[in-house]
N, C-alpha and C. Protein backbone atom coordinates (compact mmCIF):
# COMPACT_ATOMS: atom_id res chain seq x y z
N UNK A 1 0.85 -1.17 0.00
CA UNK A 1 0.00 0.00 0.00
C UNK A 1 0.90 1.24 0.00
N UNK A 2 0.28 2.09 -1.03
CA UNK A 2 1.20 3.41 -0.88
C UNK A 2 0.81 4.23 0.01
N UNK A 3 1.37 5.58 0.74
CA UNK A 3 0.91 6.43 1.60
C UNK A 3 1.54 7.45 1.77
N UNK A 4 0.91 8.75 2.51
CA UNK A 4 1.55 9.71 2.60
C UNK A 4 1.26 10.51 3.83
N UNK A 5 2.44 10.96 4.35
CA UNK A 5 2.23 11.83 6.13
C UNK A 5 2.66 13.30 5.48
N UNK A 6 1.96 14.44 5.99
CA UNK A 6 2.07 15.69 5.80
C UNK A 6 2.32 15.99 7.05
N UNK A 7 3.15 16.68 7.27
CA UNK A 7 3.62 17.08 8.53
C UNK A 7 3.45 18.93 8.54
N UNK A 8 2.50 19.91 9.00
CA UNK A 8 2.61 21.46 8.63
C UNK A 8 3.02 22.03 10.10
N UNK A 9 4.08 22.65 9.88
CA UNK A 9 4.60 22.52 11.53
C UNK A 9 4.79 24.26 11.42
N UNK A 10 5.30 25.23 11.78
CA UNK A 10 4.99 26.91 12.06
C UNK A 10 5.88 27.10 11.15
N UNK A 11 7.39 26.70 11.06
CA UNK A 11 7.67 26.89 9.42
C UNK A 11 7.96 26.66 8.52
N UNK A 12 7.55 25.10 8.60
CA UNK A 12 7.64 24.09 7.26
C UNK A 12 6.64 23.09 7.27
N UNK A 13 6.77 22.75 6.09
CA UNK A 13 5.60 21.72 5.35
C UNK A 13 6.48 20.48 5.38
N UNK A 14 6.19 19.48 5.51
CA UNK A 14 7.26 17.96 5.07
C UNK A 14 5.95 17.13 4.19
N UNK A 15 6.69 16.49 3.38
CA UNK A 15 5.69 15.20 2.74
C UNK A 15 6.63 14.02 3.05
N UNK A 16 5.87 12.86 3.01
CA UNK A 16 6.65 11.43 3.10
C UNK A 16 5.77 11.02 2.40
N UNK A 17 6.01 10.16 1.07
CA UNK A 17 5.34 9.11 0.21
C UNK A 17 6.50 7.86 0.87
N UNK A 18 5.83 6.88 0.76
CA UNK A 18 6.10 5.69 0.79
C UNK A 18 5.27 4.48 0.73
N UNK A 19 6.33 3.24 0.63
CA UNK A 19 5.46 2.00 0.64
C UNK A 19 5.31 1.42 2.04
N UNK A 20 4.42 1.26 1.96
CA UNK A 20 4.00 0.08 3.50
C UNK A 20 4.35 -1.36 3.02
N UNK A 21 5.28 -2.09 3.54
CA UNK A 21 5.29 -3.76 3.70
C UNK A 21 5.03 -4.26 4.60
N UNK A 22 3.38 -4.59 4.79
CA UNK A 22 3.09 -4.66 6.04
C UNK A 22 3.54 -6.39 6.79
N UNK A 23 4.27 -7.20 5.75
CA UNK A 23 4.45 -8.48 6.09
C UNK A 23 6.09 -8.49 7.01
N UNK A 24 6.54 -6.83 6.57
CA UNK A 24 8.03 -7.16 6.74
C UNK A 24 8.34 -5.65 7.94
N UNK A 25 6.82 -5.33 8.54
CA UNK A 25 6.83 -4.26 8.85
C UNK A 25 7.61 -3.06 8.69
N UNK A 26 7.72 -2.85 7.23
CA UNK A 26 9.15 -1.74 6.72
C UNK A 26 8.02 -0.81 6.11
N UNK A 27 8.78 0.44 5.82
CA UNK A 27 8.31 1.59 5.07
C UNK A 27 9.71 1.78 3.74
N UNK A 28 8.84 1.62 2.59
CA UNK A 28 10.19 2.39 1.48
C UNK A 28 9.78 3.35 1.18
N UNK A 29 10.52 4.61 1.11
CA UNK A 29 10.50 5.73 0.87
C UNK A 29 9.86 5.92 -0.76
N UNK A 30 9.09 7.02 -1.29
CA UNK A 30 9.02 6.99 -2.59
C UNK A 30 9.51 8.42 -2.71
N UNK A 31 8.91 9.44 -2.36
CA UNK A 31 9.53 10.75 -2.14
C UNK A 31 9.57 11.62 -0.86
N UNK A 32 10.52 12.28 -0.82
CA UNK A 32 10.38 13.22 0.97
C UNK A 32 10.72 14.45 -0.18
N UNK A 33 9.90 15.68 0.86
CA UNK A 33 9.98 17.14 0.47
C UNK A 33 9.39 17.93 1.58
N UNK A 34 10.18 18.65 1.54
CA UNK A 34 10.03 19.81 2.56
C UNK A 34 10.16 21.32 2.02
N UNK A 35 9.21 22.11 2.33
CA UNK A 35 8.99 23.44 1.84
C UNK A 35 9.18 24.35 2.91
N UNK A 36 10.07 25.59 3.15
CA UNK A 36 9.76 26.47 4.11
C UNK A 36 8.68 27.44 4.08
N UNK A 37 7.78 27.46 4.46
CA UNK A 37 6.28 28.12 4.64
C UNK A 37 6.43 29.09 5.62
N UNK A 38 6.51 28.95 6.74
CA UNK A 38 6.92 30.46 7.64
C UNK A 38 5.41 30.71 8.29
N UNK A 39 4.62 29.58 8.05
CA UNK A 39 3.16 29.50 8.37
C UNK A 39 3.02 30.72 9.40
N UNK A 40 3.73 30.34 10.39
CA UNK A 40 3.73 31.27 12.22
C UNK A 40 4.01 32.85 12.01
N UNK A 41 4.95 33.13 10.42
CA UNK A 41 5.21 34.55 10.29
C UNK A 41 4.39 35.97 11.24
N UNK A 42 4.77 36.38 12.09
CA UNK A 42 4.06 37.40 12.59
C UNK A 42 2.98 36.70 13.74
N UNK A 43 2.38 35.78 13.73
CA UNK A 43 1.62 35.36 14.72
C UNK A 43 1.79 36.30 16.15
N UNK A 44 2.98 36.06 16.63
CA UNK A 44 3.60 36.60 17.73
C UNK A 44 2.77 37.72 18.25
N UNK A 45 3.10 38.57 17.06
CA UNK A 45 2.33 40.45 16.94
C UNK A 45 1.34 40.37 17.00
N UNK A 46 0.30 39.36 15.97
CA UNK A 46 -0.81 39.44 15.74
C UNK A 46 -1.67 38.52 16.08
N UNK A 47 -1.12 37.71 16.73
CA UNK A 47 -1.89 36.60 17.14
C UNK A 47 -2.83 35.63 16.63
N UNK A 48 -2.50 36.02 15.11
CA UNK A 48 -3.41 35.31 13.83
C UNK A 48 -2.56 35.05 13.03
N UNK A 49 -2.62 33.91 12.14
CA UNK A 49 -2.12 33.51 10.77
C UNK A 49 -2.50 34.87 9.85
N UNK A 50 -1.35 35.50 8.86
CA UNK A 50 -1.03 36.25 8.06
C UNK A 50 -1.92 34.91 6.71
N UNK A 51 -2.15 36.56 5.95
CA UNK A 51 -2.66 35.75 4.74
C UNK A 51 -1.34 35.12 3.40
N UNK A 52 -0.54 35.86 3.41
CA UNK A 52 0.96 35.79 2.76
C UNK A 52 1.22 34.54 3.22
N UNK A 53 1.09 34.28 4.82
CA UNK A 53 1.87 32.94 5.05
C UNK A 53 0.63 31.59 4.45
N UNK A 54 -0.24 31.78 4.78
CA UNK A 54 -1.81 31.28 4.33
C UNK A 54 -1.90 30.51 2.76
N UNK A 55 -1.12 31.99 1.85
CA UNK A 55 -1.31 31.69 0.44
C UNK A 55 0.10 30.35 0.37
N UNK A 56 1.19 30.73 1.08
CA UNK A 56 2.40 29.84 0.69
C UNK A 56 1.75 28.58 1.23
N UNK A 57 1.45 28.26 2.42
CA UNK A 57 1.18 27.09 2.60
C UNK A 57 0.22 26.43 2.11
N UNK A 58 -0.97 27.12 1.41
CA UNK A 58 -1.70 26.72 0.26
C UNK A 58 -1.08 25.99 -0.97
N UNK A 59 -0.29 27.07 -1.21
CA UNK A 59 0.66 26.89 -2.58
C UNK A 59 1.38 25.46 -2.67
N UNK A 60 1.96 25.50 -1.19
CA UNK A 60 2.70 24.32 -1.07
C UNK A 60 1.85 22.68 -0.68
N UNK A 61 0.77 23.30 -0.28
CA UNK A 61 -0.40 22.35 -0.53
C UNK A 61 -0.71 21.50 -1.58
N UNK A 62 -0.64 22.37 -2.13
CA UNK A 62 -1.50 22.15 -4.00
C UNK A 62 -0.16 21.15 -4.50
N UNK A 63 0.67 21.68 -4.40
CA UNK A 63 1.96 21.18 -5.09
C UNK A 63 2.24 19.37 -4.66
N UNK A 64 1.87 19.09 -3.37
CA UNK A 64 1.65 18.38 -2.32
C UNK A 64 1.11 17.27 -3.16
N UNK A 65 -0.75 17.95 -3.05
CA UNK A 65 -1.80 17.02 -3.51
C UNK A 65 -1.38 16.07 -4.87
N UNK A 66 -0.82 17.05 -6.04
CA UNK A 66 -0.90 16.65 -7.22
C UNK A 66 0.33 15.55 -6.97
N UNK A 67 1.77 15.66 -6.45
CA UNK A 67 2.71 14.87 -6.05
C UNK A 67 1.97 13.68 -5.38
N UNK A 68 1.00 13.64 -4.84
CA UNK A 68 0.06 12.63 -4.18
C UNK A 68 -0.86 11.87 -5.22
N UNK A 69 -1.25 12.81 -6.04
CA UNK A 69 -2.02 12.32 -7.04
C UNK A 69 -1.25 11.06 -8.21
N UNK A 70 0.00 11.95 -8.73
CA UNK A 70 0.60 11.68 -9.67
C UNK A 70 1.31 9.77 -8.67
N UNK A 71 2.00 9.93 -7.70
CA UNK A 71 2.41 8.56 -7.21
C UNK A 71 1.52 7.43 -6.57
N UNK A 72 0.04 7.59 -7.03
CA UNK A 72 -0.66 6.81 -6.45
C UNK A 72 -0.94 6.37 -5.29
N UNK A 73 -1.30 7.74 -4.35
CA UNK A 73 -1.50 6.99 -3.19
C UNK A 73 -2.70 6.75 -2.61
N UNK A 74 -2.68 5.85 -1.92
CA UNK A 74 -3.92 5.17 -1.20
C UNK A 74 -4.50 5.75 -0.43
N UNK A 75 -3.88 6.17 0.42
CA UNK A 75 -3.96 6.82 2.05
C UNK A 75 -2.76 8.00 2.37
N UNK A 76 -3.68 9.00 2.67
CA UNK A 76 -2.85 10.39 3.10
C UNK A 76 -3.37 10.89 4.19
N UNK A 77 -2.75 11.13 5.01
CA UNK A 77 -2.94 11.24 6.70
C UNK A 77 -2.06 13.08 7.03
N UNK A 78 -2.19 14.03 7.45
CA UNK A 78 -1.74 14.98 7.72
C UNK A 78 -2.02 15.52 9.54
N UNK A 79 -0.67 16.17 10.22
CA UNK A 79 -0.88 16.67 11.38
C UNK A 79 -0.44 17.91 11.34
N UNK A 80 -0.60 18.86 12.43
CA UNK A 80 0.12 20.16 12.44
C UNK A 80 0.63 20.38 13.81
C-alpha cells in the first residue's frame, strides 16, 4: 500500500510518500519534500495567521496534492 504523512509545523511543510510492507513491517521511501512556509510569520504580533503565510502554505499544498495524485497513493494522513 502506498501512503503519505504531511507534517505542517509553524515553518515548514514535510511530505513522506512511501510503501507500507506490512508483512516485513518496513516503510520504502518513494519521495520526501520539505517546503519552508513560515506558516507562524508574525503570529507573535498578531496573534493570527497572516494571509501571505496562508497563500504559501496553500501553494505548497497544492503542489503536495498533485505529487500525491501523480504517485498513487492510497492513504494520506496529515498533522500540524
Amino acid at each position: 500500500m502506498r501512503v503519505a504523512a504531511l507534517d505542517c509545523g509553524t515553518n515548514s511543510l514535510r511530505l513522506l510518500i512511501a510503501d507500507v510492507n506490512k508483512a516485513q513491517g518496513s516503510l520504502t521511501d518513494v519521495d520526501r519534500k520539505m517546503q519552508i512556509v513560515r506558516l507562524g510569520e508574525g503570529v507573535d504580533k498578531t496573534g493570527v495567521l497572516s494571509h501571505a503565510a496562508l497563500a504559501r502554505t496553500f501553494d505548497a499544498l497544492d503542489e503536495y496534492a498533485s505529487l500525491i495524485n501523480q504517485r498513487g497513493v492510497e492513504k494520506a494522513s496529515m498533522v500540524a
